[in-house]
C-alpha atoms as a PDB file:
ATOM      1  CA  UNK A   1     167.535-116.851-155.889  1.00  0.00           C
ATOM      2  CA  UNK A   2     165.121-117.634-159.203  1.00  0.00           C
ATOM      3  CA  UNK A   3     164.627-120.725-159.716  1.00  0.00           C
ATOM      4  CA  UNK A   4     163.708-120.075-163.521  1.00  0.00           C
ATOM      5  CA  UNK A   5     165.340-121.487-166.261  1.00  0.00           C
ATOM      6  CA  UNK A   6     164.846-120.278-169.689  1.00  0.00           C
ATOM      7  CA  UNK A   7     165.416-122.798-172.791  1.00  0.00           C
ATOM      8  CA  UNK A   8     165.627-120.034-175.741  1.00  0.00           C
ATOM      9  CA  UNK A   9     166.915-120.499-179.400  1.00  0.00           C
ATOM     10  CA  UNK A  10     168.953-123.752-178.322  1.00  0.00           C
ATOM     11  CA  UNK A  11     170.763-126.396-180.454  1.00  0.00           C
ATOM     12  CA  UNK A  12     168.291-129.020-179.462  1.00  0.00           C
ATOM     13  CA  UNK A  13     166.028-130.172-176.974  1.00  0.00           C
ATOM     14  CA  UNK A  14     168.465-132.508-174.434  1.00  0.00           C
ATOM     15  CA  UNK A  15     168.735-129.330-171.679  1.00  0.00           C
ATOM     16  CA  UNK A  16     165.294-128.896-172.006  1.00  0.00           C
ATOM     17  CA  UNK A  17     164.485-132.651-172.127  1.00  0.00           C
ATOM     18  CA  UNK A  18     166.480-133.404-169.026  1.00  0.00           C
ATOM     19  CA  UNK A  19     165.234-130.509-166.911  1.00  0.00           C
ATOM     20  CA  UNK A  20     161.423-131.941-167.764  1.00  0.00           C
ATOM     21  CA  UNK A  21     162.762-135.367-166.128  1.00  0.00           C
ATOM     22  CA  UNK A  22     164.384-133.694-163.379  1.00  0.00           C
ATOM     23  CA  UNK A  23     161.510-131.724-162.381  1.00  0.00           C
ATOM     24  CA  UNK A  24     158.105-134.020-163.273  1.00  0.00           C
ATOM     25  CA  UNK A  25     156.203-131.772-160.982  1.00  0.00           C
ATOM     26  CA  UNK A  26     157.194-128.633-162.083  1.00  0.00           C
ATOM     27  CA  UNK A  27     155.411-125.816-164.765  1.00  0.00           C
ATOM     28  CA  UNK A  28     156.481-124.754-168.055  1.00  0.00           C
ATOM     29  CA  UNK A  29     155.692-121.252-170.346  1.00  0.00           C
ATOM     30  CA  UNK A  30     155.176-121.689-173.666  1.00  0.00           C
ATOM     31  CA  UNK A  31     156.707-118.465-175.329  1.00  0.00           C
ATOM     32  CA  UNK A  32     155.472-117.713-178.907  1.00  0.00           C
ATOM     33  CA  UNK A  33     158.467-115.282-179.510  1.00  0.00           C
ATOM     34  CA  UNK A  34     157.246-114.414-183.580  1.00  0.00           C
ATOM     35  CA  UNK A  35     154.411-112.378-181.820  1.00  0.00           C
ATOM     36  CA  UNK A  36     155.131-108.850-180.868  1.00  0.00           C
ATOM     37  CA  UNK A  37     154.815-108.746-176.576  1.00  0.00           C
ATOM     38  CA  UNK A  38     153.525-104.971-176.992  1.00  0.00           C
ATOM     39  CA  UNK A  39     150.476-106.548-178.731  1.00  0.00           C
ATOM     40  CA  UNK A  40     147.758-108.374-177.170  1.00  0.00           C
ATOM     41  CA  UNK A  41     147.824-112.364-177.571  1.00  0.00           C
ATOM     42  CA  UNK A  42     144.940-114.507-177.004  1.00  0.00           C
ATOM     43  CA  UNK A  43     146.982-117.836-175.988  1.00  0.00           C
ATOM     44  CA  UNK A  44     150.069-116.536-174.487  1.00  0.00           C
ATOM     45  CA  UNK A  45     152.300-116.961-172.751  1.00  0.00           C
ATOM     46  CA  UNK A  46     150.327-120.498-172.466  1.00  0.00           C
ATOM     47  CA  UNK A  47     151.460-122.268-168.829  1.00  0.00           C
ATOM     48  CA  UNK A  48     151.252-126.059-168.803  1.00  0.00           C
ATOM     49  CA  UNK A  49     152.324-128.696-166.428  1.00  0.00           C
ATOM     50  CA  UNK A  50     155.674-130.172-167.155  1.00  0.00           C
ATOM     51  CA  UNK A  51     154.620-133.495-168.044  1.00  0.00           C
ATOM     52  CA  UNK A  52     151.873-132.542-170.904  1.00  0.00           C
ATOM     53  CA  UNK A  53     151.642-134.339-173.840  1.00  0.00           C
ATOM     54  CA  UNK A  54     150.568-131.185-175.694  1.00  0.00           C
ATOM     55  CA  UNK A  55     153.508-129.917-174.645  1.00  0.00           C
ATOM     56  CA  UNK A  56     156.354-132.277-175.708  1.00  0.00           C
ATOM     57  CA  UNK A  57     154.903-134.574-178.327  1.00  0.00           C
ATOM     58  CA  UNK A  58     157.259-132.605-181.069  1.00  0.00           C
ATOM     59  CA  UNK A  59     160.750-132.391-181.861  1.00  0.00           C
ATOM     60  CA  UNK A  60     162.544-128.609-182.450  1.00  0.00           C
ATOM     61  CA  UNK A  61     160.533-127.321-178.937  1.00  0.00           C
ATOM     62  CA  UNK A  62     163.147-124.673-177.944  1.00  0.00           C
ATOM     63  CA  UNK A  63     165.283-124.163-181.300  1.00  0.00           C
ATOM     64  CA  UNK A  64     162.516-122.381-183.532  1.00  0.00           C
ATOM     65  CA  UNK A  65     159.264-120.089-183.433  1.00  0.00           C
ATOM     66  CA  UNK A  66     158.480-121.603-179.139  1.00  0.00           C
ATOM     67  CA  UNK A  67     160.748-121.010-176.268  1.00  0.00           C
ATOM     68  CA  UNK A  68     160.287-122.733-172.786  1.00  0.00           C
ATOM     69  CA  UNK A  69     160.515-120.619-169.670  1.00  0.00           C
ATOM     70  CA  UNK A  70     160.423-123.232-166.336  1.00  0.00           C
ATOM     71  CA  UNK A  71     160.233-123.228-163.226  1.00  0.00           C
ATOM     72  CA  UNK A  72     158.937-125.196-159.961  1.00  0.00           C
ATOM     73  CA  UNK A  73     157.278-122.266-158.620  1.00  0.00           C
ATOM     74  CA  UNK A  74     154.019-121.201-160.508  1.00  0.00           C
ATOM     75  CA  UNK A  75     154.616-117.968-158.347  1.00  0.00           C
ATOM     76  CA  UNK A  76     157.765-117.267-160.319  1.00  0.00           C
ATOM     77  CA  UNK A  77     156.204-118.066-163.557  1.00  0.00           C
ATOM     78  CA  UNK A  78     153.607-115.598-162.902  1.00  0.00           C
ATOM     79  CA  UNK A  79     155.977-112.814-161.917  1.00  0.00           C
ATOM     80  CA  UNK A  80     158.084-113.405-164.740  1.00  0.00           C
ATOM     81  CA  UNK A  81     154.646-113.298-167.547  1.00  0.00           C
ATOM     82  CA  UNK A  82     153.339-109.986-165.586  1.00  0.00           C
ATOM     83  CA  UNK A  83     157.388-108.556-166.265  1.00  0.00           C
ATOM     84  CA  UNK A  84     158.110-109.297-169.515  1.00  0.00           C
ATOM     85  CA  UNK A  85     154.724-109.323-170.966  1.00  0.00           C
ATOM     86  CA  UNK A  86     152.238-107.775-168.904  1.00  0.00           C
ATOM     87  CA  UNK A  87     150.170-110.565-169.498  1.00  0.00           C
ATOM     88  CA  UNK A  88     148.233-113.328-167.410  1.00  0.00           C
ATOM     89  CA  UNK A  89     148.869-116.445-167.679  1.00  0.00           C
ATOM     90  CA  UNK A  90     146.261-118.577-170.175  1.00  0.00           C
ATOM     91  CA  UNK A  91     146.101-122.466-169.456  1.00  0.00           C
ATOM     92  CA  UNK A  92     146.843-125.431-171.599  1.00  0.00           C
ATOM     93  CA  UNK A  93     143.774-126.688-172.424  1.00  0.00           C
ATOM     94  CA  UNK A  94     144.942-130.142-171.875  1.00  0.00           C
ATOM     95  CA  UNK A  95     146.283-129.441-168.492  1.00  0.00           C
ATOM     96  CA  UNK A  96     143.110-126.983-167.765  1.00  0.00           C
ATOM     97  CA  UNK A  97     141.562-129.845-167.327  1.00  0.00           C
ATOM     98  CA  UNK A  98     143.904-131.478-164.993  1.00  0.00           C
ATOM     99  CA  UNK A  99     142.894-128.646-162.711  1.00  0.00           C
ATOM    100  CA  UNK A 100     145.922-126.291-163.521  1.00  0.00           C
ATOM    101  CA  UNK A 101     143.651-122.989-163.705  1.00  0.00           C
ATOM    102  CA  UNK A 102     144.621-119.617-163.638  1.00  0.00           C
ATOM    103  CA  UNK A 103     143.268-116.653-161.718  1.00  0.00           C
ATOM    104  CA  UNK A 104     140.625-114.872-164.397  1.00  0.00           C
ATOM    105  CA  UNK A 105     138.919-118.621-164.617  1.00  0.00           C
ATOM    106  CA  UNK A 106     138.904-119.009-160.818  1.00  0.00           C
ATOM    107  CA  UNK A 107     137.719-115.496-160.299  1.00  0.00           C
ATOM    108  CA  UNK A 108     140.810-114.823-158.477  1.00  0.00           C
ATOM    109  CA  UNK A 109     142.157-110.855-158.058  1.00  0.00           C
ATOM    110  CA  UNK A 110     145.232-111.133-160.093  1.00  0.00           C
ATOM    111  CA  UNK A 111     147.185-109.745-157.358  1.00  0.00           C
ATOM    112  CA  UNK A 112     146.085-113.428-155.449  1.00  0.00           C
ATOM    113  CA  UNK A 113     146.525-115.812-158.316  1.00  0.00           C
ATOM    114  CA  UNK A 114     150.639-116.858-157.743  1.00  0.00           C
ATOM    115  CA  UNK A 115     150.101-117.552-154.238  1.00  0.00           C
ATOM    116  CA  UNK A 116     146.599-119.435-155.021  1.00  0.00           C
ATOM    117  CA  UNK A 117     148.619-122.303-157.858  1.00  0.00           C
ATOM    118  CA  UNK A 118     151.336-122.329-155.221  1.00  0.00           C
ATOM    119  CA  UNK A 119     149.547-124.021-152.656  1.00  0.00           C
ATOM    120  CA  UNK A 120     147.694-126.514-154.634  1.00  0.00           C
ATOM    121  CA  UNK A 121     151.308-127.387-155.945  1.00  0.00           C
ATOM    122  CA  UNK A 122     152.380-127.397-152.273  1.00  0.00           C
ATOM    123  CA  UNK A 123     149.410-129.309-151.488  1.00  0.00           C
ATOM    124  CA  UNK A 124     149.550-131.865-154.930  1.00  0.00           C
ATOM    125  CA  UNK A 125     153.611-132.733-154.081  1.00  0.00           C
ATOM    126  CA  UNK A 126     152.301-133.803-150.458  1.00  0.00           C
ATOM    127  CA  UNK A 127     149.396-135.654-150.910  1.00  0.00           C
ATOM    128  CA  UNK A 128     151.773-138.065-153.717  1.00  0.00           C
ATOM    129  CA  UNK A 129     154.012-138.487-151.397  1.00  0.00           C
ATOM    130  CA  UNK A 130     151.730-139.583-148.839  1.00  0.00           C
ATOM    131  CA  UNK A 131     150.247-142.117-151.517  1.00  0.00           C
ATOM    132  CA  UNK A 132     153.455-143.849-151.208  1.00  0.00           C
ATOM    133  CA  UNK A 133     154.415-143.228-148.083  1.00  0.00           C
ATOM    134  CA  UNK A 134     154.108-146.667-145.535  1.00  0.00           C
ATOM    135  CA  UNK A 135     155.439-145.562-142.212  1.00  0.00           C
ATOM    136  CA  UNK A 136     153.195-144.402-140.057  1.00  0.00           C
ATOM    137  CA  UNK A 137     155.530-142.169-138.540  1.00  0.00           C
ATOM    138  CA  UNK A 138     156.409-140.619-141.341  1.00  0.00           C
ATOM    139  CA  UNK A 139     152.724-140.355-143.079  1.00  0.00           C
ATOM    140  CA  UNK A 140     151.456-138.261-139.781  1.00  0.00           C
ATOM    141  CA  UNK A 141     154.325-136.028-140.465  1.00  0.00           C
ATOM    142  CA  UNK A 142     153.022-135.753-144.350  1.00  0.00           C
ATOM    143  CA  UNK A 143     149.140-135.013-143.082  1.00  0.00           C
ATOM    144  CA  UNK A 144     150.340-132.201-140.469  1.00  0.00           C
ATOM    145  CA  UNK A 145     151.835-130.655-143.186  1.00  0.00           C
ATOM    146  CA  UNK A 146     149.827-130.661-145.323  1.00  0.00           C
ATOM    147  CA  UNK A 147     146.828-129.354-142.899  1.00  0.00           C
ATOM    148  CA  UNK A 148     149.476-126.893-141.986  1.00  0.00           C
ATOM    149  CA  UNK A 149     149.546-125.540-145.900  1.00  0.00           C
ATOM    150  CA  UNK A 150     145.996-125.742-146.155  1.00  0.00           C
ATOM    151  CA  UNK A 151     145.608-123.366-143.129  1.00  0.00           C
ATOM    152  CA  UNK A 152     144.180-125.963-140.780  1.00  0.00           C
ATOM    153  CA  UNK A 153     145.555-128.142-138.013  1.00  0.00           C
ATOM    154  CA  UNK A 154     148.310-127.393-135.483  1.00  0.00           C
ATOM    155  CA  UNK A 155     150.177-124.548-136.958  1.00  0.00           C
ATOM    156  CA  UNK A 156     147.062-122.156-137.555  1.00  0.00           C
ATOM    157  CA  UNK A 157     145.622-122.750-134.044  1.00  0.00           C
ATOM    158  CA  UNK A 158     149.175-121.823-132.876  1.00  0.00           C
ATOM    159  CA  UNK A 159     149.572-118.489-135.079  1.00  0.00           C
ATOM    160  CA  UNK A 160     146.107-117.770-133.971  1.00  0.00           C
ATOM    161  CA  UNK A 161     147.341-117.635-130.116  1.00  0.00           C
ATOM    162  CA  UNK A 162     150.384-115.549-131.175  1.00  0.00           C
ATOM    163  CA  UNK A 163     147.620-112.915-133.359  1.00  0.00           C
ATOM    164  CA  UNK A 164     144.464-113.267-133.083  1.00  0.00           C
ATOM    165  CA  UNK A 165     144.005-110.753-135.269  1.00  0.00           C
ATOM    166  CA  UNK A 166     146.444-108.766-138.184  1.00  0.00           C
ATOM    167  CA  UNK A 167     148.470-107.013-136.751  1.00  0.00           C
ATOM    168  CA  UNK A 168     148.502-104.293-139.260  1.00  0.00           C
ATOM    169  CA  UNK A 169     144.781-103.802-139.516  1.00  0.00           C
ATOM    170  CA  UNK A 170     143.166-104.887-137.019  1.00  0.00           C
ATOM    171  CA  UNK A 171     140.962-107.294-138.720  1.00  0.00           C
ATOM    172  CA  UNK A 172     139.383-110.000-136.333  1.00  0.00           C
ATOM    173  CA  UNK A 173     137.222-111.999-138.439  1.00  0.00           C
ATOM    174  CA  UNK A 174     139.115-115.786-138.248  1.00  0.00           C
ATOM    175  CA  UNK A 175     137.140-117.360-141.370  1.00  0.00           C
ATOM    176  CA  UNK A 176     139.085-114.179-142.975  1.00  0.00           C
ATOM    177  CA  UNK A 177     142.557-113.983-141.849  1.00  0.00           C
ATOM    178  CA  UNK A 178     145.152-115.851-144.056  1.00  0.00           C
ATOM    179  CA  UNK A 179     147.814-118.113-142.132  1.00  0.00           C
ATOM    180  CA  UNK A 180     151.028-116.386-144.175  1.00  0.00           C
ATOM    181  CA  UNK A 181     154.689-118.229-143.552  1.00  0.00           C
ATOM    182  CA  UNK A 182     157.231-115.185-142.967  1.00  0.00           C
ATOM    183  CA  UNK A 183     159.920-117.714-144.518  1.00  0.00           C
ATOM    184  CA  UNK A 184     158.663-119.187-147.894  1.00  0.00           C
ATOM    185  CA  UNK A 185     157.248-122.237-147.356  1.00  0.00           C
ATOM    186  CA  UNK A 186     158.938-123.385-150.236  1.00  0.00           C
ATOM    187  CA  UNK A 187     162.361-122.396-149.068  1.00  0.00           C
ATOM    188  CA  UNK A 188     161.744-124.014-145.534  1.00  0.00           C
ATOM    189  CA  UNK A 189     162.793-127.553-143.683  1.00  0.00           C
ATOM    190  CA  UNK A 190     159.978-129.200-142.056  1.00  0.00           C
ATOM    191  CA  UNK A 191     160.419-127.918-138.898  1.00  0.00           C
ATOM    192  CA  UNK A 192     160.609-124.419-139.925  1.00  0.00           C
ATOM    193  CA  UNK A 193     156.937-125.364-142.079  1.00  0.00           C
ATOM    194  CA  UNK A 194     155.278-125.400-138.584  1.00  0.00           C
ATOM    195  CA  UNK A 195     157.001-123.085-136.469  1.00  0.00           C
ATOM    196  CA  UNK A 196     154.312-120.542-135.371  1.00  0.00           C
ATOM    197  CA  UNK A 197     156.866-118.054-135.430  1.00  0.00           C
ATOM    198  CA  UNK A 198     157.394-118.325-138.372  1.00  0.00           C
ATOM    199  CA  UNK A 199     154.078-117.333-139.567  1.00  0.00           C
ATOM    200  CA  UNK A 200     151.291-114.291-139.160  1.00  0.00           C
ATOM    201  CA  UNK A 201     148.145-113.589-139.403  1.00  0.00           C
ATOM    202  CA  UNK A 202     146.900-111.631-141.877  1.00  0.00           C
ATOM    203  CA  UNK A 203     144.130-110.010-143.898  1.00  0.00           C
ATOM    204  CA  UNK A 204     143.556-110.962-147.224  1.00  0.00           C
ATOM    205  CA  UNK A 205     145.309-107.671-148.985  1.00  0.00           C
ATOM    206  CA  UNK A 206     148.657-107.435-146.722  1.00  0.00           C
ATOM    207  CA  UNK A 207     148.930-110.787-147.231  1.00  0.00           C
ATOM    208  CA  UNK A 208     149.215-110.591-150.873  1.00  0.00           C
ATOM    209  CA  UNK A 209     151.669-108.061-150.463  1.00  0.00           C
ATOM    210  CA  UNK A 210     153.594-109.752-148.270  1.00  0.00           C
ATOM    211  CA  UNK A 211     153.475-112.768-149.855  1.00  0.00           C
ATOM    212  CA  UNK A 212     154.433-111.544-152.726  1.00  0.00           C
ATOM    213  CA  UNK A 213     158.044-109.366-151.542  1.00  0.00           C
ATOM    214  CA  UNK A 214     155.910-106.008-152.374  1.00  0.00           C
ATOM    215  CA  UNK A 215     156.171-104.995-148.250  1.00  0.00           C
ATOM    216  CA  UNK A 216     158.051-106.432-145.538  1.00  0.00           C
ATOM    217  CA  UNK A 217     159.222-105.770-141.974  1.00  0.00           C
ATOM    218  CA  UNK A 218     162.348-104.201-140.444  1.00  0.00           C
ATOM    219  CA  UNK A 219     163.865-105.837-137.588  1.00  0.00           C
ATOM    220  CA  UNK A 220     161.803-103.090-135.394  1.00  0.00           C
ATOM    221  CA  UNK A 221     158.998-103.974-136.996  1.00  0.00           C
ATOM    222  CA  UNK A 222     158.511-100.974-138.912  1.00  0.00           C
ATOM    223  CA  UNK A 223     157.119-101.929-142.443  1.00  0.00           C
ATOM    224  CA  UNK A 224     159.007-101.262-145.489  1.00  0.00           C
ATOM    225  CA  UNK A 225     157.300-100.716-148.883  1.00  0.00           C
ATOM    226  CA  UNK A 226     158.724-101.548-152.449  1.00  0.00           C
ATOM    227  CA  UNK A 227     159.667 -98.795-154.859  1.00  0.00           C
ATOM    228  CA  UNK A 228     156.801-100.159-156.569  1.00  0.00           C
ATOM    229  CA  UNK A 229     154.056 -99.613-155.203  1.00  0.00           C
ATOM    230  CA  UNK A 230     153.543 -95.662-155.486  1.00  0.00           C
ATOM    231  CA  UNK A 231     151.667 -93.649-153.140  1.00  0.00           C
ATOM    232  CA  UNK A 232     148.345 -93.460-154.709  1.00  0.00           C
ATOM    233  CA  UNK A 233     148.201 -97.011-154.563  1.00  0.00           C
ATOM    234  CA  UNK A 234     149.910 -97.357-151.156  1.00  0.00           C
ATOM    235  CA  UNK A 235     146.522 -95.124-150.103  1.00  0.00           C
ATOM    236  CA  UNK A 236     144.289 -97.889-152.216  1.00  0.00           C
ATOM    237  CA  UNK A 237     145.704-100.851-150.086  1.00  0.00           C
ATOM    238  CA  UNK A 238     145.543 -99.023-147.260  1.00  0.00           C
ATOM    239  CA  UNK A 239     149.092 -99.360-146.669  1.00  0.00           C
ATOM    240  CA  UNK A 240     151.356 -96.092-145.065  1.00  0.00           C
ATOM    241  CA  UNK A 241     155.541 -95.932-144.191  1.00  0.00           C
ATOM    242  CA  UNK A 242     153.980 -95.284-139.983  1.00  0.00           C
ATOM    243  CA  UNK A 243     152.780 -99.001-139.897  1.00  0.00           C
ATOM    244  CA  UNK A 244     154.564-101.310-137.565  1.00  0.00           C
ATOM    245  CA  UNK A 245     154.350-104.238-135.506  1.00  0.00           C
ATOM    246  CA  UNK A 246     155.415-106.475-132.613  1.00  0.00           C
ATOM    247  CA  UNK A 247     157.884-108.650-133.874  1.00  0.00           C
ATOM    248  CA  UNK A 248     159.200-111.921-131.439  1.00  0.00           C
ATOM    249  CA  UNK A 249     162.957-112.401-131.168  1.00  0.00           C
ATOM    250  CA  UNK A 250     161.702-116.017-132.454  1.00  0.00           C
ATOM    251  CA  UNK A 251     160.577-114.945-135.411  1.00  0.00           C
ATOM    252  CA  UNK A 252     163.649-111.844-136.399  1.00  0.00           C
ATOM    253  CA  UNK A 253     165.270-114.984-138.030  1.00  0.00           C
ATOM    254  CA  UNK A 254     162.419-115.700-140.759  1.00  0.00           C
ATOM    255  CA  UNK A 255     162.136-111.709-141.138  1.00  0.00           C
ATOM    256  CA  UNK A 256     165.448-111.692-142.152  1.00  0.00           C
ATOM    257  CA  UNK A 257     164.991-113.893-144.581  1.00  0.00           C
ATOM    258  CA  UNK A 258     162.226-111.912-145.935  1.00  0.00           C
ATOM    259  CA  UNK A 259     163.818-108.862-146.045  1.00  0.00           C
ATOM    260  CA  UNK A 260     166.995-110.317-148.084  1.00  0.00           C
ATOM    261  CA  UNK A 261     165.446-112.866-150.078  1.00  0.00           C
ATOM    262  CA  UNK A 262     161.939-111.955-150.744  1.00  0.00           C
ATOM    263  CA  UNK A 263     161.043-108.574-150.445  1.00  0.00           C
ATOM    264  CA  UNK A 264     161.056-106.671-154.134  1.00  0.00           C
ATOM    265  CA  UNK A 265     163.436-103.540-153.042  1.00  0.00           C
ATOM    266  CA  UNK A 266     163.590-102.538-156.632  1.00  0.00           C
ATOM    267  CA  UNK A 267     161.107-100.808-159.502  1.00  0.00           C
END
């Protein structure tokens, strides 16, 4: 389910208001909607963090010439900009350099760049609320995961025992492989974060992919392809329909999940 909520041509600014207070951590688009989305734009659509000044200083935000799509998942946001507009995102300057960058500054393939913001807002919710965490108990639980997000710690040595190499390609080379969550790590409990069955190994391409719904995994193990990625570029990823792989009864559950909740199954 999207989590995207889009505050367009509105009678004032108290939804949009209260969603920004509900959601302090979250990302907004800043949608110039006089300019033509066939056209090329230099600053949009223009993401920011939730909280910028630059952002909210005025009045008449979502009832004019600017509407405000939001979301808490920059991964979303991206998706929806590469949809509607064919665009990448460009950065707030403000919040640019409050280290929200996108994936042309970072030198990031664009095909990498949702999954890229994603983790350092995965990583940026855990480390505040380890700031304010006291119990001990509870602040080891907040370090494991987030060494677990970073790809480090407990979980990746785990994964690595289950495939020490992707299982689609073959490749071998550790500092490579990407620790991927099968189950969104967004969407999971705790427990399901550091499951190593919920998780694979994977080289940097398939995981994109997979990360991003464009292939998943039947319940065999056979891989299933979206509609929209066509053959030609199927060839170019080095993707086919005859790939499969091993999946553990453990990990059928998080698959499913995949399958129905993440996987793109239309163009």
């Amino acid at each position: 389910m999207s989590n995207i909520v889009i505050f367009k041509n509105m009678p004032n600014d108290d939804d949009y208001i209260k969603w920004i207070d509900e959601n302090p951590n979250g990302f907004v688009l800043n949608i110039d909607q006089t300019k033509d989305p066939s056209k090329i734009w230099k600053d949009y659509p223009k993401i920011h963090f939730a909280n910028c000044n630059q952002l909210n200083k005025r009045p008449g935000r979502t009832t004019g010439k600017y509407f405000k799509v939001c979301s808490n998942s920059i991964e979303e946001l991206e998706k929806w900009s590469l949809d509607e507009y064919r665009r990448e995102l460009t950065p707030c300057g403000t919040c640019k350099k409050n280290g929200l960058l996108v994936g042309r500054l970072m030198g990031i393939p664009n095909f990498q760049v949702a999954s890229t913001l994603s983790l350092k807002s995965d990583i940026d919710e855990l480390e505040e609320c380890l700031a304010s965490e006291t119990n001990p108990e509870k602040r080891t639980e907040i370090e494991t995961l987030i060494k677990a997000r970073q790809g480090q710690g407990r979980f990746r040595q785990k994964l690595l025992e289950l495939y020490p190499n992707c299982p689609l390609t073959g490749l071998d080379v550790r500092s490579l492989l990407i620790a991927s969550h099968i189950k969104p790590w967004s969407k999971c409990n705790n427990e399901e974060r550091l499951d190593p069955f919920n998780g694979l190994m994977l080289a940097p391409n398939i995981d994109a992919l997979f990360d991003s719904g464009l292939i998943t995994f039947d319940a065999d193990g056979t891989i299933k392809i979206s509609p929209k990625i066509d053959l030609e570029n199927q060839k170019r990823l080095g993707i086919s329909p005859d790939m499969k792989l091993k999946i553990e009864p453990e990990s059928e559950k998080y698959f499913e999940y995949h399958r129905n909740h993440v996987f793109q199954k239309e163009e």
